[in-house]
Protein backbone atom coordinates (compact mmCIF):
# COMPACT_ATOMS: atom_id res chain seq x y z
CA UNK A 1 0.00 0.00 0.00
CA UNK A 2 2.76 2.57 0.48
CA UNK A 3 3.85 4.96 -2.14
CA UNK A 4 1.31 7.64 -4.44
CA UNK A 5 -2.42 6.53 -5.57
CA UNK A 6 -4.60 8.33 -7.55
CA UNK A 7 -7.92 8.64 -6.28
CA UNK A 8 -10.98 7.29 -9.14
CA UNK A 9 -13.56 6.70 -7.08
CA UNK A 10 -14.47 7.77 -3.88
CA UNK A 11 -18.32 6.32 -2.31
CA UNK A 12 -19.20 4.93 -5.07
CA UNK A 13 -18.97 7.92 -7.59
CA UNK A 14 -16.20 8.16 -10.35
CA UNK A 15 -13.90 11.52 -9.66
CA UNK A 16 -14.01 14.41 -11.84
CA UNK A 17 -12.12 14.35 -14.87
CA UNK A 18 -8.68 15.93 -14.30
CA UNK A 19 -9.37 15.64 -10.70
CA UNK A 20 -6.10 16.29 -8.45
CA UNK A 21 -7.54 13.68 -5.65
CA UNK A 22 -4.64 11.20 -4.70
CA UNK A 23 -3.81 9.99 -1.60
CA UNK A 24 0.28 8.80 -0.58
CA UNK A 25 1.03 6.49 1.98
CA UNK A 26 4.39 6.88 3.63
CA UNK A 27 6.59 4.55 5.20
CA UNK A 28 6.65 6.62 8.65
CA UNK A 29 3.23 6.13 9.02
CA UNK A 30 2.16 9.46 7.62
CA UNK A 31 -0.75 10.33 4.89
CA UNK A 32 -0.42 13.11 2.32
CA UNK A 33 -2.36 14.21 -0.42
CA UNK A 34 -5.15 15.93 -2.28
CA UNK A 35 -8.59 15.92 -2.12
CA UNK A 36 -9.58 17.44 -4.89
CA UNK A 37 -9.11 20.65 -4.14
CA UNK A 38 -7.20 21.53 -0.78
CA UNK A 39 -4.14 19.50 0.73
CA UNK A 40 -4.09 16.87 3.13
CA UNK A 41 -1.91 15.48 5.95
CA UNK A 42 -2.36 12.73 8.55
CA UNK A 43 -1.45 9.76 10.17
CA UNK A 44 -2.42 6.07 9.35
CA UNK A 45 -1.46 2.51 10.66
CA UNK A 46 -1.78 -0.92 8.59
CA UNK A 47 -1.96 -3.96 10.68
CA UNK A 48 -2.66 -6.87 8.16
CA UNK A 49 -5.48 -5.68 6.53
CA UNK A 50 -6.81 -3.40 9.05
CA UNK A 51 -6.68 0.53 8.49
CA UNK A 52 -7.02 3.48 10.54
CA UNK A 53 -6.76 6.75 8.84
CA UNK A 54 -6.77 10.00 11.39
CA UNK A 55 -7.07 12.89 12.18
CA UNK A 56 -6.88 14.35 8.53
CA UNK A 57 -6.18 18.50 8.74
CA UNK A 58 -6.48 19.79 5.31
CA UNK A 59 -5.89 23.54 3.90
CA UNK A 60 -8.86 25.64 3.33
CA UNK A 61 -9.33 26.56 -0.28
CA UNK A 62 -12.22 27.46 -1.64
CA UNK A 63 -12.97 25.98 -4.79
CA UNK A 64 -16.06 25.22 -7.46
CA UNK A 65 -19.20 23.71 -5.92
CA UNK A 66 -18.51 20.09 -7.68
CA UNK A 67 -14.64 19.92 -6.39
CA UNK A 68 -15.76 20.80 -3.01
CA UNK A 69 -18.74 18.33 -3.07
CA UNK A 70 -15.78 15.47 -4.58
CA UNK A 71 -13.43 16.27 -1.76
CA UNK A 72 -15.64 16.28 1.03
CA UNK A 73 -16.61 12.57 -0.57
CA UNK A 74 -12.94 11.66 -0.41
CA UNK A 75 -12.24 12.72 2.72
CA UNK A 76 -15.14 10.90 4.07
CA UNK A 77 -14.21 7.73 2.38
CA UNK A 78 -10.68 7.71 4.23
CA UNK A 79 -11.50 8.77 7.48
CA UNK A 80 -14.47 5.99 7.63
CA UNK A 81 -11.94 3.02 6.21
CA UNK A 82 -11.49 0.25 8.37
CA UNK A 83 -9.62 -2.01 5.89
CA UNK A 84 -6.89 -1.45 2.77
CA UNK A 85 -6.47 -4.00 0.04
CA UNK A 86 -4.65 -4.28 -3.27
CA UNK A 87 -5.29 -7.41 -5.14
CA UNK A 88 -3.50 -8.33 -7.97
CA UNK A 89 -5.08 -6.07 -10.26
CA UNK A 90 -3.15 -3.48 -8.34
CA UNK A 91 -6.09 -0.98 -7.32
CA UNK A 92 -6.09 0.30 -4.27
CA UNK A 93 -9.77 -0.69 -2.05
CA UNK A 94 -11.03 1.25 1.33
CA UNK A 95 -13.57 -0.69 2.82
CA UNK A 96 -15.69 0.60 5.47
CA UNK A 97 -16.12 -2.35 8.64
CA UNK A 98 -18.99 -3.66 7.05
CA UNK A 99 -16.71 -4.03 3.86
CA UNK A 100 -18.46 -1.79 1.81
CA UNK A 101 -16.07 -0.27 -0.78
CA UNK A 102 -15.29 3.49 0.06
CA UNK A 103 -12.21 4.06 -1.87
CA UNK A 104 -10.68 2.88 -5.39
CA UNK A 105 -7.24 4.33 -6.62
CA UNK A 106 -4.94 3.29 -8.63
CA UNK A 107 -0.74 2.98 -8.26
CA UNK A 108 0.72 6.27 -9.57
CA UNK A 109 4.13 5.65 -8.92
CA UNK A 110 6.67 2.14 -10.00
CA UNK A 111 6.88 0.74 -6.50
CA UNK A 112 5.45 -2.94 -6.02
């Protein structure tokens, strides 16, 4: 899971085209990103399968009605994960503890 992901779908709706929403996972623990409009920092931990994602502090942009509508989806879909899985396909999946699928993204950078 660690390394850059671009962000495709976030509860159940596909992002905006050009969207800036990606989400990188960093060694140390830490969480970095975009939502689709402002930036985002915070702290997760992986144990097997099982993700926690929080607190997320994020700058406060303003920005068009449908960006803000997308991030506020994206946000929402990583604070409420409970699990993190990449199959082989290679996509990134947030499920929520009922395993409802919050989160799809998709490797940006080369790392396995």
């Amino acid at each position: 899971m660690l390394g850059a992901w671009r962000i495709e779908q976030a509860r159940s709706e596909p992002l905006l085209d050009r969207s800036a929403a990606r989400v990188d996972f960093g060694p140390d623990g830490q969480l970095a990103g975009n939502g689709s409009c402002n930036t985002l920092r915070g702290r997760y931990t992986l144990t097997g399968n099982t993700l926690k994602i929080g607190p997320i502090v994020t700058t406060r942009m303003a920005c068009a009605t449908q960006a803000m509508e997308q991030e506020d989806r994206v946000l929402t879909a990583l604070e409420r994960a409970a699990s993190a899985r990449v199959p082989p396909h290679g996509f990134l999946t947030l499920a929520d503890a009922d395993g409802a699928v919050l989160l799809r993204a998709s490797r940006i950078d080369a790392k396995p």
